[in-house]
N, C-alpha and C. Protein backbone atom coordinates (compact mmCIF):
# COMPACT_ATOMS: atom_id res chain seq x y z
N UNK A 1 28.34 -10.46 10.62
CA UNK A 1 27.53 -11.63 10.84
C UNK A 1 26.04 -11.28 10.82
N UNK A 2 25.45 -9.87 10.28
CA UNK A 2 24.35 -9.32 9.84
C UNK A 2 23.65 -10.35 9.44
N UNK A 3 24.67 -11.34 8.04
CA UNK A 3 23.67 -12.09 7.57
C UNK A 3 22.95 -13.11 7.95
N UNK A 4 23.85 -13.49 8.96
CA UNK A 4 23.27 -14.88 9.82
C UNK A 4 21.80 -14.79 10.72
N UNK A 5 22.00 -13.49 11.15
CA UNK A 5 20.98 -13.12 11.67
C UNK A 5 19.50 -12.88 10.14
N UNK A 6 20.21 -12.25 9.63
CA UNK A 6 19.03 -11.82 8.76
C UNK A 6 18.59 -13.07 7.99
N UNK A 7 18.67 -13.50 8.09
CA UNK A 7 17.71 -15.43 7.01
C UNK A 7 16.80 -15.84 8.25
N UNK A 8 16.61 -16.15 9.67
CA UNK A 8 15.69 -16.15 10.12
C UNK A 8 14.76 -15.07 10.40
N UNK A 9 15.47 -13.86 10.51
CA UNK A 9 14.79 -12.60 10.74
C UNK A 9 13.94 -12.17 9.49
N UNK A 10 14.19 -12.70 8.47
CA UNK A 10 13.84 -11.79 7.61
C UNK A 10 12.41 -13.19 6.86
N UNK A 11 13.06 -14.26 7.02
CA UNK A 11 11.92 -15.40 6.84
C UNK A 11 10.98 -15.24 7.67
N UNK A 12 11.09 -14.56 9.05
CA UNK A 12 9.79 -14.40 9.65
C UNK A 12 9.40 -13.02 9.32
N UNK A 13 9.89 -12.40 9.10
CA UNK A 13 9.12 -10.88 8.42
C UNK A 13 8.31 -11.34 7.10
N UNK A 14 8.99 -11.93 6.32
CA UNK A 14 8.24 -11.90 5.05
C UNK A 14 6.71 -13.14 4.83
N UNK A 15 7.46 -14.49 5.58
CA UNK A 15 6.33 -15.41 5.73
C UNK A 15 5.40 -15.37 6.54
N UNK A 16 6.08 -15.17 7.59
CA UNK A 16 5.28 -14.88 8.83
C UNK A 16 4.46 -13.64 8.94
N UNK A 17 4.96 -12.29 9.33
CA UNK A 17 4.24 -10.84 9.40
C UNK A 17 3.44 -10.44 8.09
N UNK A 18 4.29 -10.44 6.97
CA UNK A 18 3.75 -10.00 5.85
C UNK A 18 2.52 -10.91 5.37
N UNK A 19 2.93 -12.40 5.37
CA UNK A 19 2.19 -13.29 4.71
C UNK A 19 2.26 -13.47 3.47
N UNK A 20 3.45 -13.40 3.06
CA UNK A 20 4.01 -14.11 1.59
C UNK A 20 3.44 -15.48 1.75
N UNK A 21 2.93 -15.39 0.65
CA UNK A 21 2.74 -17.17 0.64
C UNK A 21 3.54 -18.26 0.12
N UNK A 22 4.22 -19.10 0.51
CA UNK A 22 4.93 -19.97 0.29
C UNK A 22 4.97 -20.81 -1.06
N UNK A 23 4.70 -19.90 -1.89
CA UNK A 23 5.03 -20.68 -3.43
C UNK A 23 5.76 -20.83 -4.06
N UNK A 24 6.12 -21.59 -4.76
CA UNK A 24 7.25 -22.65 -5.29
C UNK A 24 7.96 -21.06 -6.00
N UNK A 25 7.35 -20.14 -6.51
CA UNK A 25 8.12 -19.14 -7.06
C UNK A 25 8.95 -18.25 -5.71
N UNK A 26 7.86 -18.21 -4.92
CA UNK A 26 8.43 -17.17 -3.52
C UNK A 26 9.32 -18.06 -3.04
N UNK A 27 9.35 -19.18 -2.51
CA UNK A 27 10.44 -20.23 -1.78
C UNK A 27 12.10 -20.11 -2.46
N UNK A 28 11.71 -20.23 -3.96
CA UNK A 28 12.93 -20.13 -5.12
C UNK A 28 14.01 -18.79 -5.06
N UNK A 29 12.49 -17.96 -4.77
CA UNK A 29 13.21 -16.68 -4.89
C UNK A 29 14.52 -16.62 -3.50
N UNK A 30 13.53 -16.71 -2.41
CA UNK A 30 13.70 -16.91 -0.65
C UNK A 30 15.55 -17.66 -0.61
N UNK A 31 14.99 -18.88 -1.49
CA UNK A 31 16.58 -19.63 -1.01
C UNK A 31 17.53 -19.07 -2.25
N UNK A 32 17.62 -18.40 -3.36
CA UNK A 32 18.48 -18.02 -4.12
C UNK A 32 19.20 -16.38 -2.99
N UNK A 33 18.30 -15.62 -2.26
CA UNK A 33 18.77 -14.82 -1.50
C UNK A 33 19.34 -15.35 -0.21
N UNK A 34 18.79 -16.06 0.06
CA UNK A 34 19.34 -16.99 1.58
C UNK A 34 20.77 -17.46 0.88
N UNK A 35 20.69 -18.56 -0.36
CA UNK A 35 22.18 -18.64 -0.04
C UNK A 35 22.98 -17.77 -0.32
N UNK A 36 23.12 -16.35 -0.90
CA UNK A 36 24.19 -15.43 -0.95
C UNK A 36 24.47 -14.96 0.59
N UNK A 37 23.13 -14.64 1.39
CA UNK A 37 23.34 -14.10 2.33
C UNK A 37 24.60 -15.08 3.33
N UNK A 38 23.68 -16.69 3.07
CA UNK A 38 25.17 -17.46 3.76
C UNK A 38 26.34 -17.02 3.36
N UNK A 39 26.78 -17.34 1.85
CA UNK A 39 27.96 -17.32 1.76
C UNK A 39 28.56 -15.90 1.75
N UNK A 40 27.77 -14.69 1.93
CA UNK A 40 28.11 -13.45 2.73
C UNK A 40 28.96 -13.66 4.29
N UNK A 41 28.23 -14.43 4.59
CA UNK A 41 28.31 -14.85 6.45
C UNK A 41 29.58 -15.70 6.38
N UNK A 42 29.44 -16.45 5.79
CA UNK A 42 30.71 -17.26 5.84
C UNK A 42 32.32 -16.96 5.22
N UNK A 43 31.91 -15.85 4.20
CA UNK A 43 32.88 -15.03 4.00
C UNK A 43 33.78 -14.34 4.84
N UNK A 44 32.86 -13.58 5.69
CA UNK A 44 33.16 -12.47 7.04
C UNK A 44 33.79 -13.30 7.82
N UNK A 45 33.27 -14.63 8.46
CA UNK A 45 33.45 -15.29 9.84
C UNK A 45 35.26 -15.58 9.01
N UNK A 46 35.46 -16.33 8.32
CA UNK A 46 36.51 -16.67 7.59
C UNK A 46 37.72 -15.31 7.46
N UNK A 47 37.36 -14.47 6.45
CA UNK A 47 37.92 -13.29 6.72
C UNK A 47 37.77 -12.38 8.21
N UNK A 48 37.48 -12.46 8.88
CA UNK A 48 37.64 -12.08 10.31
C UNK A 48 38.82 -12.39 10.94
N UNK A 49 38.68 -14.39 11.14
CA UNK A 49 39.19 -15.05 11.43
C UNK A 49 40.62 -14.54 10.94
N UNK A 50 40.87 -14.71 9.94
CA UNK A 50 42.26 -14.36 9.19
C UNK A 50 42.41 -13.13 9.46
N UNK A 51 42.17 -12.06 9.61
CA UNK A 51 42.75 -10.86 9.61
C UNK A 51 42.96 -10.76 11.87
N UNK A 52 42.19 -11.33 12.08
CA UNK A 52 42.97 -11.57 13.53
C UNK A 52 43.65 -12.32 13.56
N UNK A 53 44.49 -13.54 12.95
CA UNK A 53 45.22 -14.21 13.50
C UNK A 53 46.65 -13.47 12.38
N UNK A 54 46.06 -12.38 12.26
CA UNK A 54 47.22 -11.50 11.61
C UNK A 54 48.29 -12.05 10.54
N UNK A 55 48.14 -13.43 9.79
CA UNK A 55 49.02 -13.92 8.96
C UNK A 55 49.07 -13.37 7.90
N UNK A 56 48.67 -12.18 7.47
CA UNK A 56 49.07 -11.66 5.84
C UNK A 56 48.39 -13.05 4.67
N UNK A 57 47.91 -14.52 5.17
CA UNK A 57 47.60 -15.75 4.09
C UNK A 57 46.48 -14.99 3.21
N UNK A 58 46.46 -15.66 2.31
CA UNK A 58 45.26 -15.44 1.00
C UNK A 58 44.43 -16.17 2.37
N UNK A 59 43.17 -16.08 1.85
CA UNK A 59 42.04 -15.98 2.36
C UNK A 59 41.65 -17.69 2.29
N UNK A 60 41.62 -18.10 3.50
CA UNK A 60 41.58 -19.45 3.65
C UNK A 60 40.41 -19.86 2.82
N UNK A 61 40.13 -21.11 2.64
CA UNK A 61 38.76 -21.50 2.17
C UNK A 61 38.32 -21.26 0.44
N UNK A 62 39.51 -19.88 -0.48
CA UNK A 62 39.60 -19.43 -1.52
C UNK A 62 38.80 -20.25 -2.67
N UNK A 63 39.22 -21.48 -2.93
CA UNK A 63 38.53 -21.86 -4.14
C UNK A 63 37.22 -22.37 -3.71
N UNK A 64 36.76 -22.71 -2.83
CA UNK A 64 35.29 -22.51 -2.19
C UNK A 64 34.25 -21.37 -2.44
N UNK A 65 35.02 -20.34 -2.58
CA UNK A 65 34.55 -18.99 -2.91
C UNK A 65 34.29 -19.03 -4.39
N UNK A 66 35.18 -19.38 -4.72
CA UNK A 66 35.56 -18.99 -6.77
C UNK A 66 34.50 -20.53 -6.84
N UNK A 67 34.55 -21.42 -6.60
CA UNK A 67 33.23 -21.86 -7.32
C UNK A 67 32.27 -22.12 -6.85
N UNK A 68 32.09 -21.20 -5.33
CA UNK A 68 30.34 -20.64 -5.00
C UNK A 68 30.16 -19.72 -5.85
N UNK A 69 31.31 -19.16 -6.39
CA UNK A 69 31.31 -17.38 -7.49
C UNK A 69 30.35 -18.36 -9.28
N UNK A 70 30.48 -19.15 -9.21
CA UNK A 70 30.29 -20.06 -10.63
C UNK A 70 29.21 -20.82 -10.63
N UNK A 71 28.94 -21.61 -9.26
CA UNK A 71 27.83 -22.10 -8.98
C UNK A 71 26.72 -21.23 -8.94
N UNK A 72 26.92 -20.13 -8.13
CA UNK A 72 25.89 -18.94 -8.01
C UNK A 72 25.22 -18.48 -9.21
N UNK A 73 26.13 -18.18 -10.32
CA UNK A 73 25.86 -18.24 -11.75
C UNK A 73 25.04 -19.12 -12.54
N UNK A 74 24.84 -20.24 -12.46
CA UNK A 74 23.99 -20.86 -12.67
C UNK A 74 22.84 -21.05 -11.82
N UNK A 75 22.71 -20.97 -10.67
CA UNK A 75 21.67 -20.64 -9.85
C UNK A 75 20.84 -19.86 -10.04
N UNK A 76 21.55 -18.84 -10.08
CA UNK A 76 20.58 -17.46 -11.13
C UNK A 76 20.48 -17.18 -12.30
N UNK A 77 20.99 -17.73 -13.02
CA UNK A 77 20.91 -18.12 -14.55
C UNK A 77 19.57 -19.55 -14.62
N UNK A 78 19.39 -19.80 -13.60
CA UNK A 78 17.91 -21.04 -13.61
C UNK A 78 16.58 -20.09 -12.89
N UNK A 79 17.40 -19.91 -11.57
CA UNK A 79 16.15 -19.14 -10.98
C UNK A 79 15.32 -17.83 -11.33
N UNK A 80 16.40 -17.15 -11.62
CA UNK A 80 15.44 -15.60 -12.37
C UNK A 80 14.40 -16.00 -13.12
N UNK A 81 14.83 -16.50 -14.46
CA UNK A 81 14.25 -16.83 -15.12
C UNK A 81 12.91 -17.75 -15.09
N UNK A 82 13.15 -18.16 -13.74
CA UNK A 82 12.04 -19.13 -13.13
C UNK A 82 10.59 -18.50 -12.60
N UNK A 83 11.37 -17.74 -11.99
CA UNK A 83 10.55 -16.76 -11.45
C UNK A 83 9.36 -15.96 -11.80
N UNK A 84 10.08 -15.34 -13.20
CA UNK A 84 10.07 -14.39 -14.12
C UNK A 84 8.41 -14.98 -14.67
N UNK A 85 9.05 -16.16 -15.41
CA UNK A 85 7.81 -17.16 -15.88
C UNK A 85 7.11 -16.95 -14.93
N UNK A 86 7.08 -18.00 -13.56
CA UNK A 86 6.39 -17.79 -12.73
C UNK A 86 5.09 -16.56 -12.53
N UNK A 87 5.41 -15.08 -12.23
CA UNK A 87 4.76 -13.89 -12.89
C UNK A 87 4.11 -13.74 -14.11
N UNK A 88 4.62 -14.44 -14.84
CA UNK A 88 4.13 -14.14 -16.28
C UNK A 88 3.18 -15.13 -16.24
N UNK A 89 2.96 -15.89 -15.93
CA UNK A 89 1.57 -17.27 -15.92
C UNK A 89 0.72 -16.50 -14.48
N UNK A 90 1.21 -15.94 -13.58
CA UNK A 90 0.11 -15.90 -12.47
C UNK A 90 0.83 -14.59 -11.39
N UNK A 91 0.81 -13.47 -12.21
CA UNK A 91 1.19 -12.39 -11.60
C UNK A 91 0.28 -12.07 -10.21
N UNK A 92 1.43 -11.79 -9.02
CA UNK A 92 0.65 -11.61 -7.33
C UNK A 92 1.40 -11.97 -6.51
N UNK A 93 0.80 -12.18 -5.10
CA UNK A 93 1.52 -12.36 -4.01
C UNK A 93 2.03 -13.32 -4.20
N UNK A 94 1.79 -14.16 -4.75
CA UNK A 94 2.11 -16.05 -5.20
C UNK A 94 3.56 -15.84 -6.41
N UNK A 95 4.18 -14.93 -6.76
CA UNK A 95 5.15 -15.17 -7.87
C UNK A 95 5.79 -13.30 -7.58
N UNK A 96 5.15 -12.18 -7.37
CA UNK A 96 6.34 -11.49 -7.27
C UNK A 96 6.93 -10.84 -6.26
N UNK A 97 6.74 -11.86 -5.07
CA UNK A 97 7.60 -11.52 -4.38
C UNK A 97 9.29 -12.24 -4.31
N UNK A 98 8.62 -14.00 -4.95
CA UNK A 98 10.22 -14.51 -5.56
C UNK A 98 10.44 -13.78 -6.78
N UNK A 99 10.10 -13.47 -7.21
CA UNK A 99 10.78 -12.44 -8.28
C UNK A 99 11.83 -11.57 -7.64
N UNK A 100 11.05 -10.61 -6.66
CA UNK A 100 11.94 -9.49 -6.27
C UNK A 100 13.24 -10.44 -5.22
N UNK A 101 12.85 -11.30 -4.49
CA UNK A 101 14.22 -11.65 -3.82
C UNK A 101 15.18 -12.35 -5.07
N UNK A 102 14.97 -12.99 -5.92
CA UNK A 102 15.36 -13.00 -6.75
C UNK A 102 16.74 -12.19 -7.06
N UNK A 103 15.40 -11.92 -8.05
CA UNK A 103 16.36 -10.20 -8.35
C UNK A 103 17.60 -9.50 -7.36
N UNK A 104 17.29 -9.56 -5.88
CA UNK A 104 17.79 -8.98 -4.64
C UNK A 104 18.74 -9.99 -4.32
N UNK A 105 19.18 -10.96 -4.68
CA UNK A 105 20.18 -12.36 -4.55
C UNK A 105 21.13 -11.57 -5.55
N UNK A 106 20.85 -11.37 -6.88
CA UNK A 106 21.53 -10.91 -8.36
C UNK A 106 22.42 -9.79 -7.72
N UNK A 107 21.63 -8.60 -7.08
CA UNK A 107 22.19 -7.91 -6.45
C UNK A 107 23.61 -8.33 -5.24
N UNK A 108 22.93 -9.18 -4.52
CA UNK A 108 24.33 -9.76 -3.36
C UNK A 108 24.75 -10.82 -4.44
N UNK A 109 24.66 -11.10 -5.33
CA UNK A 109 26.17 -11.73 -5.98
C UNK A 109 27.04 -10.60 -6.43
N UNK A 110 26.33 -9.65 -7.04
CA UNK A 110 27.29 -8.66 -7.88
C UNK A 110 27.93 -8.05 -6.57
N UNK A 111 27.48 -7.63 -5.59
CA UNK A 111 27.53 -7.23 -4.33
C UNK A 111 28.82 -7.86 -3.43
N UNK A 112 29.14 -9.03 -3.00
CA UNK A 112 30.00 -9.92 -3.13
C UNK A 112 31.13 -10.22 -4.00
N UNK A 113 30.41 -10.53 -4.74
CA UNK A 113 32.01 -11.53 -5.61
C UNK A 113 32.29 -10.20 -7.37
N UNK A 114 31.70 -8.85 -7.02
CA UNK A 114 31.95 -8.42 -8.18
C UNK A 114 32.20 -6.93 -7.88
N UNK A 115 31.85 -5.94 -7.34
CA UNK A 115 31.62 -4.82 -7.35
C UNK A 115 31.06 -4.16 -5.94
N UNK A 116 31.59 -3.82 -5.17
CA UNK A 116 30.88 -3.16 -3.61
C UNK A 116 29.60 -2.30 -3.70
N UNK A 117 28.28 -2.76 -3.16
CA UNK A 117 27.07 -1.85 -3.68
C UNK A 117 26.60 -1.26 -2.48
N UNK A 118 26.71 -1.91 -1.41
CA UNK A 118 26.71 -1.36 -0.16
C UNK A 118 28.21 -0.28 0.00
N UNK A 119 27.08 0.57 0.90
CA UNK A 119 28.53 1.56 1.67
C UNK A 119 27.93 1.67 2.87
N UNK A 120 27.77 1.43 4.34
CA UNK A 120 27.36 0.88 5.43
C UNK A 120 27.82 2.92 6.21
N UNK A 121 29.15 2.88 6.12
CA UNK A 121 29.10 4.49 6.80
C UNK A 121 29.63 5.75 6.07
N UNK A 122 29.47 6.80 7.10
CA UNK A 122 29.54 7.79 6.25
C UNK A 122 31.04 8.34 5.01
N UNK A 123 31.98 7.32 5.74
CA UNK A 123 33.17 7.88 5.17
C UNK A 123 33.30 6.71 3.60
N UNK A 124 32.57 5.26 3.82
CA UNK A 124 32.53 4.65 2.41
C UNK A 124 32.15 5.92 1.42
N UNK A 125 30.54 6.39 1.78
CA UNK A 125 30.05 6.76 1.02
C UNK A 125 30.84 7.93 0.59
N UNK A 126 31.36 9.12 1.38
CA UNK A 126 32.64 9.54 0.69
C UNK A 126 33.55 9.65 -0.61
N UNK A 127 34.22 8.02 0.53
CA UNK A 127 35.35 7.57 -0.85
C UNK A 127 34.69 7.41 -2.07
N UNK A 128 33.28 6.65 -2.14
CA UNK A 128 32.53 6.10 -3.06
C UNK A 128 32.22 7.36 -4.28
N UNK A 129 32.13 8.39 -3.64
CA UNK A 129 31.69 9.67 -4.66
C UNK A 129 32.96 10.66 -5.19
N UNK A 130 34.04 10.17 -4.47
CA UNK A 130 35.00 10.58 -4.52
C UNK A 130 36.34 9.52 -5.45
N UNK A 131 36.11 8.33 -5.63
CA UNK A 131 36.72 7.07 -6.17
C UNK A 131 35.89 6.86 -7.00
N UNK A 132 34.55 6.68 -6.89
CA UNK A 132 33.64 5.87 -7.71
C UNK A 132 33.24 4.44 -7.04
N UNK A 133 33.50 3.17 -7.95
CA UNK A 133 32.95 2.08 -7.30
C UNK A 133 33.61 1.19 -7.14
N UNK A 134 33.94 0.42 -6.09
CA UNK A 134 35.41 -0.49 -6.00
C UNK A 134 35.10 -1.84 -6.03
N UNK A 135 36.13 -3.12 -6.20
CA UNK A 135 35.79 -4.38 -6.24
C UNK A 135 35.05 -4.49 -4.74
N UNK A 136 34.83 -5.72 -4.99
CA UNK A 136 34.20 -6.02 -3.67
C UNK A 136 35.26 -6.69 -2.94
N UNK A 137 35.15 -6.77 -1.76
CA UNK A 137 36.27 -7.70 -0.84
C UNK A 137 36.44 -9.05 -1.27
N UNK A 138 35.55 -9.56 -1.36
CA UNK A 138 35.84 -11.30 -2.09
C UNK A 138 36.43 -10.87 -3.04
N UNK A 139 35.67 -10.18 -4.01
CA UNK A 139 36.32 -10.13 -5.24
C UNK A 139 38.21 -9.99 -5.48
N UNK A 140 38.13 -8.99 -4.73
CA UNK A 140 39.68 -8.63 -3.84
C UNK A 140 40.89 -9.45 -3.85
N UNK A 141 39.46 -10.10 -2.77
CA UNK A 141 40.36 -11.64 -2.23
C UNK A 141 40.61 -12.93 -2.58
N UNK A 142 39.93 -12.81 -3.45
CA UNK A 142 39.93 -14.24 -4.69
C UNK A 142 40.79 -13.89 -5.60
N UNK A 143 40.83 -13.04 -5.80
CA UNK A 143 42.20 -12.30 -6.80
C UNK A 143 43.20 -12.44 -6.59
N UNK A 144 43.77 -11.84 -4.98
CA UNK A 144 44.76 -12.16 -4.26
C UNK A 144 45.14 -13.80 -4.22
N UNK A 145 44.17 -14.50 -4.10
CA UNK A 145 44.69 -15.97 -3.40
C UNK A 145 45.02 -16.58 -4.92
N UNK A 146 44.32 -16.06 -5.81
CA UNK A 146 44.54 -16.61 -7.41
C UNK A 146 46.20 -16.39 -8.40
N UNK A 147 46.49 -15.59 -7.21
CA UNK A 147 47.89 -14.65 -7.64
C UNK A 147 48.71 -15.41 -6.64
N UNK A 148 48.57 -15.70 -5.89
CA UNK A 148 49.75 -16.58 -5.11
C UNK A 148 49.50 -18.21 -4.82
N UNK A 149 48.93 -18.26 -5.92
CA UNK A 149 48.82 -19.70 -6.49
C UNK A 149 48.49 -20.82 -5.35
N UNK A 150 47.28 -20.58 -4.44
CA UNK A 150 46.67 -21.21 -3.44
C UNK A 150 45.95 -22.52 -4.33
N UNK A 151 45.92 -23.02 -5.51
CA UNK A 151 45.08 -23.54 -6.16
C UNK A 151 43.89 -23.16 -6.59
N UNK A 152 43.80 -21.67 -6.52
CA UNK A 152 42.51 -20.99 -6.79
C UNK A 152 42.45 -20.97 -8.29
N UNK A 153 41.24 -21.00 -9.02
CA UNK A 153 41.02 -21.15 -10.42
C UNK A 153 41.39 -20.01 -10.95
N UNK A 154 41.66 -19.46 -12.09
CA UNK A 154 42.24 -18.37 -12.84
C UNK A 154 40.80 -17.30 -12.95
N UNK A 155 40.65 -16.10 -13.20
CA UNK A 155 39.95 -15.33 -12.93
C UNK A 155 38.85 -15.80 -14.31
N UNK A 156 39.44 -16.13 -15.41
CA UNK A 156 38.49 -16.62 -16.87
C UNK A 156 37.52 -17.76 -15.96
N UNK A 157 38.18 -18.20 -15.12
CA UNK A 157 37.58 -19.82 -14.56
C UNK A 157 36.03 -19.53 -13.96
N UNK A 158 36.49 -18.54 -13.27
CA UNK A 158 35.56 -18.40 -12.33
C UNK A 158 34.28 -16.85 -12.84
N UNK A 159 34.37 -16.66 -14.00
CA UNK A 159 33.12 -16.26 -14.66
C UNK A 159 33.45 -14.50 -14.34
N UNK A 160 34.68 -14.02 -14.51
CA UNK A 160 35.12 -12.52 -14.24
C UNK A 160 34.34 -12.32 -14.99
N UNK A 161 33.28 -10.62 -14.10
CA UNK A 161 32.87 -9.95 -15.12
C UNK A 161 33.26 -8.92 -15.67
């Protein structure tokens, strides 16, 4: 629940302490990372939930996931690119700092719904050099719920990369 915490914590670090200025490029950038971080948060609370009430179920909430996984895709398929421009007409505090959250959203999608980029302790990092690089848990788990036919969309559906 890191993430829940981190969208106010981190909106007052960057607007507040730093003094990002609130431009239509930085804001863009701000909420394309804010909402992964939600649906990070809401992932966990959900998968938590389920793995204590010990039922072995696909992962409640499943096609919610698979087309936040699709929606997200177009989100950042508008916003990068928004951004990007943004910099390119008026490079500075005013355009690349939504750039970089941006960019840092791209990261927690692939992060999430594609590939594990975090390794949090010492024994991930381990397996990680020792395995290489594994799906991510959504990814996992959208798979799973897609395979036991929860009504989850087929993996083509939902933009497998």
């Amino acid at each position: 629940m890191g993430e829940l915490v981190n969208v106010p914590l981190q909106t007052a670090i960057w607007f507040g302490m730093v003094g990002v200025p609130a431009t239509a490029a930085n804001l863009l950038g701000f909420a394309l990372v804010t909402l992964l971080l939600l649906e990070g948060a809401a992932y966990w609370t959900v998968k938590l939930r389920a793995l204590s009430a010990g039922s072995g179920a696909p992962l409640p909430g499943a096609a919610v996931f698979a087309a936040a996984r699709v929606v997200n895709l177009v989100l950042l398929g508008l916003g990068v690119p928004l951004t990007v421009l943004a910099v390119a007409d008026s490079p500075g505090t005013g355009s690349v700092p939504g750039l970089l959250f941006a960019l840092f959203a791209v990261l927690e999608h692939v992060n999430y719904f594609h590939t594990q980029l975090m390794y949090d302790t010492a024994e991930d990092r381990r397996s990680r050099r020792r395995n290489g690089r594994r799906r991510a848990h959504l990814a996992r788990d959208l798979e799973r719920a897609r395979k036991l036919g929860t009504g989850q969309p087929s993996a083509g559906e939902v933009g497998r990369s």
